[in-house]
PDB file of N, CA and C in Angstrom:
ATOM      1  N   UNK A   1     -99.808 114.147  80.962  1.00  0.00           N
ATOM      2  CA  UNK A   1     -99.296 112.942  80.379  1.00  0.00           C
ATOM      3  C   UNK A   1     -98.015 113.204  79.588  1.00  0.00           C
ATOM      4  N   UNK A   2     -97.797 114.389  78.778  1.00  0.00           N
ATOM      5  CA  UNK A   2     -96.747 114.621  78.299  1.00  0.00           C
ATOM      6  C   UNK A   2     -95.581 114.974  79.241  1.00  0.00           C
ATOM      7  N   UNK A   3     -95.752 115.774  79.945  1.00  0.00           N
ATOM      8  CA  UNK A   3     -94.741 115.833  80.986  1.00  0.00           C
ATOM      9  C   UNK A   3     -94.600 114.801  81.815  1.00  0.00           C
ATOM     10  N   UNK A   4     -94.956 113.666  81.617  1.00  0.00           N
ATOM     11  CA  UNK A   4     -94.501 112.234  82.438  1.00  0.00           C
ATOM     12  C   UNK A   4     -93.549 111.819  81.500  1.00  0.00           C
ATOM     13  N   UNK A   5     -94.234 111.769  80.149  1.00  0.00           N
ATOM     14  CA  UNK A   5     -93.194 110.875  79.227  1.00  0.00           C
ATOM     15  C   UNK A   5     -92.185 112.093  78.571  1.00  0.00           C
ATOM     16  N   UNK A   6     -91.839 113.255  78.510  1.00  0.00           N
ATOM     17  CA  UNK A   6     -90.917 114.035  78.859  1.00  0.00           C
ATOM     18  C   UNK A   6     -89.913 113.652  79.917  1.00  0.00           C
ATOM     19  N   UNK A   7     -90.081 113.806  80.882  1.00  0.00           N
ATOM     20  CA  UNK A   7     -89.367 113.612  82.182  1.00  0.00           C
ATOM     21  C   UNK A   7     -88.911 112.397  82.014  1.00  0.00           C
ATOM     22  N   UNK A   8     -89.164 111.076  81.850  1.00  0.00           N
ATOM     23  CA  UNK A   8     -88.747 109.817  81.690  1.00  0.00           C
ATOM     24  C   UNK A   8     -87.734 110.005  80.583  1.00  0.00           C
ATOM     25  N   UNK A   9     -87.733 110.537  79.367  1.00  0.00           N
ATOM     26  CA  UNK A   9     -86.500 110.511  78.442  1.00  0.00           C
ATOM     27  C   UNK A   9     -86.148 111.367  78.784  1.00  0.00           C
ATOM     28  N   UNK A  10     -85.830 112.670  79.831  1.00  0.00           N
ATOM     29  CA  UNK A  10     -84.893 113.682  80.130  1.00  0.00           C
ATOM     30  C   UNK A  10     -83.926 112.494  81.318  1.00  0.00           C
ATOM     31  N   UNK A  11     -84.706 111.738  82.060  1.00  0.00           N
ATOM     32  CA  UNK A  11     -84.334 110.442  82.764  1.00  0.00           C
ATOM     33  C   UNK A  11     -83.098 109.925  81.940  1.00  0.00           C
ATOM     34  N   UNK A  12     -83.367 108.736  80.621  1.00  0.00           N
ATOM     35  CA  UNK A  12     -83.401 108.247  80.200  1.00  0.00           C
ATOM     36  C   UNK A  12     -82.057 108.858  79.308  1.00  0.00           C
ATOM     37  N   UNK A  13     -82.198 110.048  79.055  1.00  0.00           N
ATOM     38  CA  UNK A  13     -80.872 110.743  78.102  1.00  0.00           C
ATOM     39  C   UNK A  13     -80.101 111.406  79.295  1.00  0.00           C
ATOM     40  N   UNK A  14     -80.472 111.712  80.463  1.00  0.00           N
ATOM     41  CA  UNK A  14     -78.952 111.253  81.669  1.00  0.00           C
ATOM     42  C   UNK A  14     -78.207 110.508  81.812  1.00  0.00           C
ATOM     43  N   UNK A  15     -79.206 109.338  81.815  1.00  0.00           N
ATOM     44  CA  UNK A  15     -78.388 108.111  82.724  1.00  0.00           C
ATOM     45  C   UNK A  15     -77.533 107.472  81.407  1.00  0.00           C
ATOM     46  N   UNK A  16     -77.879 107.813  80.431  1.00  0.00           N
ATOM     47  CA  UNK A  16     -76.919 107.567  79.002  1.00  0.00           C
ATOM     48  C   UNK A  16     -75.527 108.306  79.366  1.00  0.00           C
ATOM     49  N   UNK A  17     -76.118 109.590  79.513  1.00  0.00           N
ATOM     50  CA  UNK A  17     -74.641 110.283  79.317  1.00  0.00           C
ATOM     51  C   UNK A  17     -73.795 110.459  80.271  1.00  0.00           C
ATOM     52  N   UNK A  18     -74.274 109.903  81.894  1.00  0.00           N
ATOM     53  CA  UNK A  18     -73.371 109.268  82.812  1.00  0.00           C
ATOM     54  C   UNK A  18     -72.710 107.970  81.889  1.00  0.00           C
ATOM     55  N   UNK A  19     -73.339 107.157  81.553  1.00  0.00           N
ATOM     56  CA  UNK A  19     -72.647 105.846  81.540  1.00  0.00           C
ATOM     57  C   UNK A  19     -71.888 106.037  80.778  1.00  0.00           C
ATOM     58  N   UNK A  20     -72.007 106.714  79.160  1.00  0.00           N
ATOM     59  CA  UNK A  20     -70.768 107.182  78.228  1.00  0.00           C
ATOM     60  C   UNK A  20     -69.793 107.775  78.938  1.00  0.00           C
ATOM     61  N   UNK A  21     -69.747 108.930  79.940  1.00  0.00           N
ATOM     62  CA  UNK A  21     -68.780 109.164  80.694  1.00  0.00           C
ATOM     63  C   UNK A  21     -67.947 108.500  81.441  1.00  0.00           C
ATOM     64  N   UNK A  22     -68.761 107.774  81.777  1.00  0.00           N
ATOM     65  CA  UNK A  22     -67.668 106.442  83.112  1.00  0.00           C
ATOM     66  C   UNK A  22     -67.093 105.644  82.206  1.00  0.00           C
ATOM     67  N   UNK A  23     -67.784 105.030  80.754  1.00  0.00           N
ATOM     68  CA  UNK A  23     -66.996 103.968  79.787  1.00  0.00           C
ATOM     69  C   UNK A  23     -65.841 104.960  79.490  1.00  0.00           C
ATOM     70  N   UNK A  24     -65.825 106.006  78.699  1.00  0.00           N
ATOM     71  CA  UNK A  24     -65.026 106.992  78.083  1.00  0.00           C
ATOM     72  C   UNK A  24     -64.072 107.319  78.294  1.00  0.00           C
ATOM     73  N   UNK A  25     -64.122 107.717  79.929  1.00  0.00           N
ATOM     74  CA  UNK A  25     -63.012 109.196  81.100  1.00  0.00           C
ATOM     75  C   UNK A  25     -63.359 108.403  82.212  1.00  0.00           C
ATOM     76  N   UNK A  26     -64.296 108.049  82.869  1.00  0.00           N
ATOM     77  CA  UNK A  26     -63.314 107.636  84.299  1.00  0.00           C
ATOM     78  C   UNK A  26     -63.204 106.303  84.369  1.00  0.00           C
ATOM     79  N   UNK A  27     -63.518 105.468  83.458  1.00  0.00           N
ATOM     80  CA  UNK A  27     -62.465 104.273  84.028  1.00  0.00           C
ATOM     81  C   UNK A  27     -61.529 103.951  83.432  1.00  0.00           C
ATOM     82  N   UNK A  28     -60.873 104.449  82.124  1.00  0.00           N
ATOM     83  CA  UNK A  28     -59.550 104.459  81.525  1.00  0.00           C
ATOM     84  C   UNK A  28     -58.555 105.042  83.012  1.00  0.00           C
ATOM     85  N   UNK A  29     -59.339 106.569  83.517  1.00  0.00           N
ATOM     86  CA  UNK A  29     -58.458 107.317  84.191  1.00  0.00           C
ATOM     87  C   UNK A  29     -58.146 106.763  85.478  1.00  0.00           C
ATOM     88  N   UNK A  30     -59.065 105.894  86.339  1.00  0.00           N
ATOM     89  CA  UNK A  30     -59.177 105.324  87.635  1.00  0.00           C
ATOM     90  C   UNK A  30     -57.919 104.176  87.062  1.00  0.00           C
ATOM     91  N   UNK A  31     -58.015 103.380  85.773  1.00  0.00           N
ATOM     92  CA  UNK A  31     -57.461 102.100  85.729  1.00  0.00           C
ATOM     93  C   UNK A  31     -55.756 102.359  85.598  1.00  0.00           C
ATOM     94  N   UNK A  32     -55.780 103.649  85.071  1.00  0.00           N
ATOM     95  CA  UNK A  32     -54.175 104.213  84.584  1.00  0.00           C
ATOM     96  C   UNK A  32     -54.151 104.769  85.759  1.00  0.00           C
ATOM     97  N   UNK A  33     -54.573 104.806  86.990  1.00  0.00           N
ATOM     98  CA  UNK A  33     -54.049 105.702  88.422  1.00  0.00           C
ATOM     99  C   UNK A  33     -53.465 104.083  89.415  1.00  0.00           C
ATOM    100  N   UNK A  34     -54.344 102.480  89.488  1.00  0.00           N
ATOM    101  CA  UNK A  34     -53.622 101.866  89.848  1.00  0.00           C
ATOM    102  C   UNK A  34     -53.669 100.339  89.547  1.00  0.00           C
ATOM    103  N   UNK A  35     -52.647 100.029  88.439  1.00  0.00           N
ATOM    104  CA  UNK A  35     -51.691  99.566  87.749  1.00  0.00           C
ATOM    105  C   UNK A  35     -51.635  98.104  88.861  1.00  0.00           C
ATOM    106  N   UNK A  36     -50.919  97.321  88.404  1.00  0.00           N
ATOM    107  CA  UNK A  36     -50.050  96.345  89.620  1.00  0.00           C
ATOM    108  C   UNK A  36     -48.882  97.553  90.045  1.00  0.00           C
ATOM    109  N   UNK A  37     -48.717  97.448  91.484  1.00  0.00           N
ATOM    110  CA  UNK A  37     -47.300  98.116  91.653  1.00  0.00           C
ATOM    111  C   UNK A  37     -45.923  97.754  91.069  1.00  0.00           C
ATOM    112  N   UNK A  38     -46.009  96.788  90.602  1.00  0.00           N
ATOM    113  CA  UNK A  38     -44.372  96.174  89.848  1.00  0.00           C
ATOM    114  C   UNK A  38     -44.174  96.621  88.392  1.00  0.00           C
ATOM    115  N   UNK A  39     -45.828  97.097  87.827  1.00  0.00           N
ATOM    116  CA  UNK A  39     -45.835  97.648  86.681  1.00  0.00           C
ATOM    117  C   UNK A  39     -45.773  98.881  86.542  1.00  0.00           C
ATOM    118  N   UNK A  40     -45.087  99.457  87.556  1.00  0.00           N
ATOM    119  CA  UNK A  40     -44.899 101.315  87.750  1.00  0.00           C
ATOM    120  C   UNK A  40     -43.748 101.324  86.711  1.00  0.00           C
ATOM    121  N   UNK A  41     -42.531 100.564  86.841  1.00  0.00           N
ATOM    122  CA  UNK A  41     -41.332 100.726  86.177  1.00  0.00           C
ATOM    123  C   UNK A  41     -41.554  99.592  85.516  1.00  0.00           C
ATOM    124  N   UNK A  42     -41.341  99.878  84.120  1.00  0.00           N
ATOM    125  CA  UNK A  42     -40.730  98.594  83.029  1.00  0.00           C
ATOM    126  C   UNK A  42     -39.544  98.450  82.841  1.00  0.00           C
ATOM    127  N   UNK A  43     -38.714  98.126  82.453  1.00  0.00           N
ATOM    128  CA  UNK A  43     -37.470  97.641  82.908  1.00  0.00           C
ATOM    129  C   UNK A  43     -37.129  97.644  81.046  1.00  0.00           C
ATOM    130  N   UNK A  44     -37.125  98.538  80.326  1.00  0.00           N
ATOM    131  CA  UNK A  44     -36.699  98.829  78.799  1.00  0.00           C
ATOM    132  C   UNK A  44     -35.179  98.562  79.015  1.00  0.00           C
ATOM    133  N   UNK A  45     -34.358  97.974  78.157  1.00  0.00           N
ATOM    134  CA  UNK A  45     -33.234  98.232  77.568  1.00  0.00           C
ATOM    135  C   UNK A  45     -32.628  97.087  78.400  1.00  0.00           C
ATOM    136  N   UNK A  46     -33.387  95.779  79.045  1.00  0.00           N
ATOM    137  CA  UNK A  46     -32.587  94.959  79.946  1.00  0.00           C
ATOM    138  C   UNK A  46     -33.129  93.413  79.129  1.00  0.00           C
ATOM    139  N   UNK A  47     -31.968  92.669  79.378  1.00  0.00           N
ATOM    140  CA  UNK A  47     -32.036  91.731  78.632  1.00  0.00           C
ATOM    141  C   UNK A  47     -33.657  90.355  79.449  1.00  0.00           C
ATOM    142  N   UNK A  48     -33.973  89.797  78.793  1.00  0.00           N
ATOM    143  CA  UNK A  48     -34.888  88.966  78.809  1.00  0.00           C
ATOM    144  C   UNK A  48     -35.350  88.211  80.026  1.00  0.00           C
ATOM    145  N   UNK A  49     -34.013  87.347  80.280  1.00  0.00           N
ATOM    146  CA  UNK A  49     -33.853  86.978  81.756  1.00  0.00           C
ATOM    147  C   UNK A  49     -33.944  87.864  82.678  1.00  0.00           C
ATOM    148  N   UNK A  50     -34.035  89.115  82.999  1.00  0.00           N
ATOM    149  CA  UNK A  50     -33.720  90.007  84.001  1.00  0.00           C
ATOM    150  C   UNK A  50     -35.500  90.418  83.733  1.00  0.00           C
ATOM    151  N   UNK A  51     -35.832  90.609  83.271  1.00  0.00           N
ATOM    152  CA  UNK A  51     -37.248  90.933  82.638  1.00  0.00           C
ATOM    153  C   UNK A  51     -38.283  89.737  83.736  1.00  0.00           C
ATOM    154  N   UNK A  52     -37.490  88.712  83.258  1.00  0.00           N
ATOM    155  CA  UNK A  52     -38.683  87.360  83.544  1.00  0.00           C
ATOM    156  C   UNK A  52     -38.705  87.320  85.316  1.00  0.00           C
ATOM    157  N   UNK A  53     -37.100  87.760  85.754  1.00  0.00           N
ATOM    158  CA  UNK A  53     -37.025  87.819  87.086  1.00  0.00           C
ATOM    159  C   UNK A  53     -37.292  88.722  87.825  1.00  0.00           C
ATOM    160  N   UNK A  54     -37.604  89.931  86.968  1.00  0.00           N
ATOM    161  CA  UNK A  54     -38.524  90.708  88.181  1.00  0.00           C
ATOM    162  C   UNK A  54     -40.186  90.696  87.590  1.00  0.00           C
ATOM    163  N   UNK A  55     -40.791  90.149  86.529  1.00  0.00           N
ATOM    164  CA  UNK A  55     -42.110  90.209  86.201  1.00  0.00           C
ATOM    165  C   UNK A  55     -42.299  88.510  87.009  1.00  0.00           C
ATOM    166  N   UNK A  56     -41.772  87.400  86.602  1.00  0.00           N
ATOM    167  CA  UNK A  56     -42.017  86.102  86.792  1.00  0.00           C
ATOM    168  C   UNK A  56     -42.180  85.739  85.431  1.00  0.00           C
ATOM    169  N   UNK A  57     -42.444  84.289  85.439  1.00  0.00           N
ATOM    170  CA  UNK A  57     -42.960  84.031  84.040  1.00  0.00           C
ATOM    171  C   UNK A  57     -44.102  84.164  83.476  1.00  0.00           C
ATOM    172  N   UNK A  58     -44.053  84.971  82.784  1.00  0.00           N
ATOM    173  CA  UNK A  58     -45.353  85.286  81.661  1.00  0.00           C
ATOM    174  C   UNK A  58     -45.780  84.083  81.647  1.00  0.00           C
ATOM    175  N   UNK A  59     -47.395  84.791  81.304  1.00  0.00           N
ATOM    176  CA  UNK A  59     -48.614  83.501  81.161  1.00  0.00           C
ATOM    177  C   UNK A  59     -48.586  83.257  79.336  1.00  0.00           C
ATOM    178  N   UNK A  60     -48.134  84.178  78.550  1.00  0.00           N
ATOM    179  CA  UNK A  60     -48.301  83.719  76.819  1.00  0.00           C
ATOM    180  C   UNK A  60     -47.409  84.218  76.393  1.00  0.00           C
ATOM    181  N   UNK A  61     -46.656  83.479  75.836  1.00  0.00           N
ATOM    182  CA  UNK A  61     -45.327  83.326  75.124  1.00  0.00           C
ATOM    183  C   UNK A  61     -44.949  82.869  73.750  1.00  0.00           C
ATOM    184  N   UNK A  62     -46.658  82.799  73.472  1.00  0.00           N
ATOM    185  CA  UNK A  62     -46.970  82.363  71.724  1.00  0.00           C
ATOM    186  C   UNK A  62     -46.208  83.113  70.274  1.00  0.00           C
ATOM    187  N   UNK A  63     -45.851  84.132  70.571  1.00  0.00           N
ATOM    188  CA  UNK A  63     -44.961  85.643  69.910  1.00  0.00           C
ATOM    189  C   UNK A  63     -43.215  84.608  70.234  1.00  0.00           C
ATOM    190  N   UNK A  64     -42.790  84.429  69.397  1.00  0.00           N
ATOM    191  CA  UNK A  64     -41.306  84.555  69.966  1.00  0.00           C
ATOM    192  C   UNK A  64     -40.876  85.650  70.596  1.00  0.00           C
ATOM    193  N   UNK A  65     -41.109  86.927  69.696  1.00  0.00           N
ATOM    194  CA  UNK A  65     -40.527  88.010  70.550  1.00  0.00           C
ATOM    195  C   UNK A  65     -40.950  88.979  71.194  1.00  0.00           C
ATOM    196  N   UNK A  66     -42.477  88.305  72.008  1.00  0.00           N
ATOM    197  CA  UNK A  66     -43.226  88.875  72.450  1.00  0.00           C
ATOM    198  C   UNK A  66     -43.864  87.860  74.065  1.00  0.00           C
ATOM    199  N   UNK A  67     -43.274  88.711  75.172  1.00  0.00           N
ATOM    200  CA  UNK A  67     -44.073  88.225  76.390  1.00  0.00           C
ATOM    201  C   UNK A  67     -45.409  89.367  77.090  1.00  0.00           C
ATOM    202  N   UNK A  68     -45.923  88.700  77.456  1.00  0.00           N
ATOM    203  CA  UNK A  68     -47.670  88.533  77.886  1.00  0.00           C
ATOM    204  C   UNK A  68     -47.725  88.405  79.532  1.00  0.00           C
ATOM    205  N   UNK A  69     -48.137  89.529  80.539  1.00  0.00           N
ATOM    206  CA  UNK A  69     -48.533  89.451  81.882  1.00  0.00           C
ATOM    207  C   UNK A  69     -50.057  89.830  81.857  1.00  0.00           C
ATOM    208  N   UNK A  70     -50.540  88.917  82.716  1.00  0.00           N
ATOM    209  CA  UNK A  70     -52.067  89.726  82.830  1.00  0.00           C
ATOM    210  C   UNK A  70     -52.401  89.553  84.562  1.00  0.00           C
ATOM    211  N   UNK A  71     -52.920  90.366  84.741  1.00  0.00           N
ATOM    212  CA  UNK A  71     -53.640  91.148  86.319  1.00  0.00           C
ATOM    213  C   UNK A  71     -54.667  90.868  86.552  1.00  0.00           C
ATOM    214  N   UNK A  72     -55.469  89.824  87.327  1.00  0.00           N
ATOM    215  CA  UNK A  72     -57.261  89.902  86.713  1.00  0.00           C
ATOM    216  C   UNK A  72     -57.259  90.825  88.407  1.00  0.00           C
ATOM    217  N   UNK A  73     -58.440  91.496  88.189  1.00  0.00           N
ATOM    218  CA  UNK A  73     -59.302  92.206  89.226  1.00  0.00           C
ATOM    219  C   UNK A  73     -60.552  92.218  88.805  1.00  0.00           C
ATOM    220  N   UNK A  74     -61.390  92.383  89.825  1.00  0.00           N
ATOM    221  CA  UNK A  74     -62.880  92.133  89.955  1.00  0.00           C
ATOM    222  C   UNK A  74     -63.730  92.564  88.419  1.00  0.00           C
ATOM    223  N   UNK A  75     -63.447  93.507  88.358  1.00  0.00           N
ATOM    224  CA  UNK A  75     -64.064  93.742  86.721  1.00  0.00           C
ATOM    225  C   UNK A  75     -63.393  93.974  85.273  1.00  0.00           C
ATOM    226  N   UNK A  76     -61.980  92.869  85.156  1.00  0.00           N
ATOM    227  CA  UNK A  76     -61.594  93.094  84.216  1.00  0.00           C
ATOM    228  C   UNK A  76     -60.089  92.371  84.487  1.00  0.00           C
ATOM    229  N   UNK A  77     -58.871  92.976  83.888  1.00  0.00           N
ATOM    230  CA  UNK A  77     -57.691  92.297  83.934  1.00  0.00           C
ATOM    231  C   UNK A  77     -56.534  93.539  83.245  1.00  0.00           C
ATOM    232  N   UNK A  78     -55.758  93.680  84.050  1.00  0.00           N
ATOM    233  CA  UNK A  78     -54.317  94.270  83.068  1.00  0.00           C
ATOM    234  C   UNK A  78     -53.909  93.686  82.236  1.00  0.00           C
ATOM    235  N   UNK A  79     -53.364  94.052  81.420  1.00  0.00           N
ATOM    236  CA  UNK A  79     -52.275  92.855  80.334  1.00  0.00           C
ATOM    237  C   UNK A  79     -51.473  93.895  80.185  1.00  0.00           C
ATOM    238  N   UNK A  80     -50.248  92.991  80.377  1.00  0.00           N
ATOM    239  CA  UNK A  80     -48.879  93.550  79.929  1.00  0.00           C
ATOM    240  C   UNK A  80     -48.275  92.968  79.147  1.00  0.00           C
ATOM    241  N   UNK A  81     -47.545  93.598  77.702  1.00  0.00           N
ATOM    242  CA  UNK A  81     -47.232  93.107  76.714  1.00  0.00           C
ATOM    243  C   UNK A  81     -45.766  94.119  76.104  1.00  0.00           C
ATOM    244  N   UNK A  82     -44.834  92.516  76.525  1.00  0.00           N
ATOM    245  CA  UNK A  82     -43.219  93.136  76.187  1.00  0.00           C
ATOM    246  C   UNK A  82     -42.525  92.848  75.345  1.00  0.00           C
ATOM    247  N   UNK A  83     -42.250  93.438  74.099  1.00  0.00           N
ATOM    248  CA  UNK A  83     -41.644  92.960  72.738  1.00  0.00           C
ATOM    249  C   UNK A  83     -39.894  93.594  73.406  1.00  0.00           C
ATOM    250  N   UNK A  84     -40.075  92.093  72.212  1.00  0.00           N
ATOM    251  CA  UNK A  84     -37.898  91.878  72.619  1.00  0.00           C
ATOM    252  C   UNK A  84     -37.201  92.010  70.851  1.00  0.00           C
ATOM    253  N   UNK A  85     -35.835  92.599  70.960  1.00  0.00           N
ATOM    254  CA  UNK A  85     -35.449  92.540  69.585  1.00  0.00           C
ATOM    255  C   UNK A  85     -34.602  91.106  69.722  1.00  0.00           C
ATOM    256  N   UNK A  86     -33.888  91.051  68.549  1.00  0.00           N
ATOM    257  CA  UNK A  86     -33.884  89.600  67.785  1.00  0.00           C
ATOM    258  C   UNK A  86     -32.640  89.460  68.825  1.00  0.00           C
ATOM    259  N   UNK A  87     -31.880  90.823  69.662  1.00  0.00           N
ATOM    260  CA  UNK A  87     -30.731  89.688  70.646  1.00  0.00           C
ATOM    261  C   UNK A  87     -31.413  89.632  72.629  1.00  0.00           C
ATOM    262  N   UNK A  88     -32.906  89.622  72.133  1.00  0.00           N
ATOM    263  CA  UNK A  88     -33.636  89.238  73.706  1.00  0.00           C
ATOM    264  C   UNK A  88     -33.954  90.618  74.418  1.00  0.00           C
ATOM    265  N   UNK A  89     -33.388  91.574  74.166  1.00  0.00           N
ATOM    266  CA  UNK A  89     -33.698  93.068  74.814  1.00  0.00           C
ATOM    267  C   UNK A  89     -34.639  93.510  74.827  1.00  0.00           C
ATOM    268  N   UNK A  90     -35.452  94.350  76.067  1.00  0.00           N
ATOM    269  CA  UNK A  90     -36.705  94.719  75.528  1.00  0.00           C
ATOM    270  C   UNK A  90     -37.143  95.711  75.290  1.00  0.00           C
ATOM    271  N   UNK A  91     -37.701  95.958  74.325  1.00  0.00           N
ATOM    272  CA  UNK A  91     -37.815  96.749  73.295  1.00  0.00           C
ATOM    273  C   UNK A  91     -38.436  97.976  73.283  1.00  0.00           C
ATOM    274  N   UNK A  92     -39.975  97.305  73.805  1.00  0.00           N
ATOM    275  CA  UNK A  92     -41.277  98.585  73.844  1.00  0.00           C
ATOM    276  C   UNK A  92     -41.898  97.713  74.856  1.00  0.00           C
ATOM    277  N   UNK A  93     -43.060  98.409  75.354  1.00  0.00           N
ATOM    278  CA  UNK A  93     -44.195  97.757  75.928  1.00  0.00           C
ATOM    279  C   UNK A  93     -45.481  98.187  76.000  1.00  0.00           C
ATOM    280  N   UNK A  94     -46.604  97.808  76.733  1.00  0.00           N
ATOM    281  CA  UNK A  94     -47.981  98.534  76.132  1.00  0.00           C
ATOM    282  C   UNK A  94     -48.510  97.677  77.426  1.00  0.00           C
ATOM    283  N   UNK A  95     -49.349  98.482  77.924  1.00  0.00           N
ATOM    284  CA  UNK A  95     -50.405  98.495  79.078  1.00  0.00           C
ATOM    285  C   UNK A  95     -51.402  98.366  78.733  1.00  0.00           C
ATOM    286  N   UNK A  96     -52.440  97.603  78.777  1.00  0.00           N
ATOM    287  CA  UNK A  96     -54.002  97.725  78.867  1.00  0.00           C
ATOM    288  C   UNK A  96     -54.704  97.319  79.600  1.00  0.00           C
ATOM    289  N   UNK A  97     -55.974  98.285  80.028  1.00  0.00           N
ATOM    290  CA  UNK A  97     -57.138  97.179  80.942  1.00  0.00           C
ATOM    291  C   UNK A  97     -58.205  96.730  79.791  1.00  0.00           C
ATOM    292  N   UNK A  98     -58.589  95.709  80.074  1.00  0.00           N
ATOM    293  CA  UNK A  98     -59.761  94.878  79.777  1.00  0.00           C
ATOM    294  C   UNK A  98     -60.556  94.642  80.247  1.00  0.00           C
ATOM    295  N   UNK A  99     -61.492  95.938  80.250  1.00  0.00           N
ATOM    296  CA  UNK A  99     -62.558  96.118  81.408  1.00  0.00           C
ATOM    297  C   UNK A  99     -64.059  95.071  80.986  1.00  0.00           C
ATOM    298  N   UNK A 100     -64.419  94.542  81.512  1.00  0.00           N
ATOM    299  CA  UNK A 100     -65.699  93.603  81.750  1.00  0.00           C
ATOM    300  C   UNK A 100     -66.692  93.767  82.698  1.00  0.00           C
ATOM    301  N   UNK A 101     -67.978  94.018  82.351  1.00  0.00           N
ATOM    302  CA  UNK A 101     -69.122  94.665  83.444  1.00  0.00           C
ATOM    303  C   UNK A 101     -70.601  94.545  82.798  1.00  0.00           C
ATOM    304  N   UNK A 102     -70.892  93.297  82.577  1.00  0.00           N
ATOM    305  CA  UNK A 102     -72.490  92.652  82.415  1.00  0.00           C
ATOM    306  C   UNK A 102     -72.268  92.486  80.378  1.00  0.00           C
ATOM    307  N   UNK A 103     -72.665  93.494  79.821  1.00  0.00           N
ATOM    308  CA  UNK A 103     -72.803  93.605  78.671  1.00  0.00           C
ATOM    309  C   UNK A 103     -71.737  94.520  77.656  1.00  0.00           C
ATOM    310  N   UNK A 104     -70.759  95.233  78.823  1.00  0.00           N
ATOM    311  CA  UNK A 104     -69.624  96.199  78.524  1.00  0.00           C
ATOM    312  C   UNK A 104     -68.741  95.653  78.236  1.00  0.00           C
ATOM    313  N   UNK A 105     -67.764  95.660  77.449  1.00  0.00           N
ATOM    314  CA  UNK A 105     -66.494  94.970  77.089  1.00  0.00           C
ATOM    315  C   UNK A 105     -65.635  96.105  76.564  1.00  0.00           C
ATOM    316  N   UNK A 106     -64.444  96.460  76.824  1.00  0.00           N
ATOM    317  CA  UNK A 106     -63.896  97.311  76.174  1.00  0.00           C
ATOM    318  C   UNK A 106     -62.499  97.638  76.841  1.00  0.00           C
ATOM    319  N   UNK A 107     -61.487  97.134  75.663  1.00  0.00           N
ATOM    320  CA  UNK A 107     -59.585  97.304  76.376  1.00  0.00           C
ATOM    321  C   UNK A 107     -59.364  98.867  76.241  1.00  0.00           C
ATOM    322  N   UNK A 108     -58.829  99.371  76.939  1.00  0.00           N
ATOM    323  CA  UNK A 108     -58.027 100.695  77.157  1.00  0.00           C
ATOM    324  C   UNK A 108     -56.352 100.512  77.389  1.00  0.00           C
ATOM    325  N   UNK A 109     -55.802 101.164  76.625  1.00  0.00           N
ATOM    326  CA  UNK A 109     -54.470 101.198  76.431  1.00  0.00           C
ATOM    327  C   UNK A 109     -54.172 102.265  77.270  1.00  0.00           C
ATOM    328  N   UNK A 110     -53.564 101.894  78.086  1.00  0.00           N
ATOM    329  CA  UNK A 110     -53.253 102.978  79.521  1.00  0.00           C
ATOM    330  C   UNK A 110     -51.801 103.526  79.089  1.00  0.00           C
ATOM    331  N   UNK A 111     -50.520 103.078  78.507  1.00  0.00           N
ATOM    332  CA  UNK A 111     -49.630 103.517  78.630  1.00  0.00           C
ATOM    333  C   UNK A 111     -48.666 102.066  77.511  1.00  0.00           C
ATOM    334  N   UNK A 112     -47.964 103.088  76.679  1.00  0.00           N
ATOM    335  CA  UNK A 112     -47.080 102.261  75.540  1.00  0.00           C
ATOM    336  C   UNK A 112     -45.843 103.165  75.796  1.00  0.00           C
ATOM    337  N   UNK A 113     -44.695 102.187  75.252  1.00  0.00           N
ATOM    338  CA  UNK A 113     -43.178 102.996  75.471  1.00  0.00           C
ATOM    339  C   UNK A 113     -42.243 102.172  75.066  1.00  0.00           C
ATOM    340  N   UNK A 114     -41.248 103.231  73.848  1.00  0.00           N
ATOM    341  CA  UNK A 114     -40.474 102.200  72.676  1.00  0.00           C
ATOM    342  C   UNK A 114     -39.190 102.645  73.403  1.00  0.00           C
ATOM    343  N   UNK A 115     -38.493 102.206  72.891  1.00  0.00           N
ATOM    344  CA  UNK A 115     -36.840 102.676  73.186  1.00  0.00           C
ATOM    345  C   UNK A 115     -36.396 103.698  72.215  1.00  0.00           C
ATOM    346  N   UNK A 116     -37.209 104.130  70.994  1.00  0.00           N
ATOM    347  CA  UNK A 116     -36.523 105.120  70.034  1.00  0.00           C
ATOM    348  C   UNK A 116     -36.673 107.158  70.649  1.00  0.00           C
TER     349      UNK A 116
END
């Protein structure tokens, strides 16, 4: 009897430390391997309009100096987020997935990049 309920939490403290692994390391690493393809290159140091025409128009534009792309895929969504200085240029940007999967919720910042 003890070695049943042994074996069930040797079970039980696996399948934990798979799932911490896949939240943790491989789906940050799978989600930072593929991106939208248009989001390979950000386009830093180009003025606003040139920005909007090769992204399209952003879905949130609530930031004055801040535009908003998002990606949905089956379990989650990219967001792309492009800060502009005060003459429209852009500035920095920041990558994340927003992974979603029953009771899991959790953004990963795949990749940020300033102009300094």
């Amino acid at each position: 009897m003890k070695s049943s309920i042994r074996g069930w939490v040797i079970l039980l403290v696996a399948m934990l430390a798979i799932c911490i692994t896949a939240i943790y390391f491989i789906i940050p690493k799978a989600a930072a391997i593929s991106p939208p393809f248009r989001w390979n290159q950000i386009p830093l140091d180009e003025n606003r309009v040139l920005v909007h025409q090769y992204f399209g128009m952003p879905v949130d534009t609530s930031e004055a100096s801040t535009d908003k792309w998002i990606a949905t895929r089956d379990n989650g969504a990219y967001i792309l987020k492009i800060h502009y200085t005060k003459d429209s240029i852009a500035d920095s940007y920041k990558l994340y997935f927003d992974y979603k999967l029953y009771f899991i919720k959790k953004e990963y910042l795949l990749k940020e990049q300033s102009r300094q």
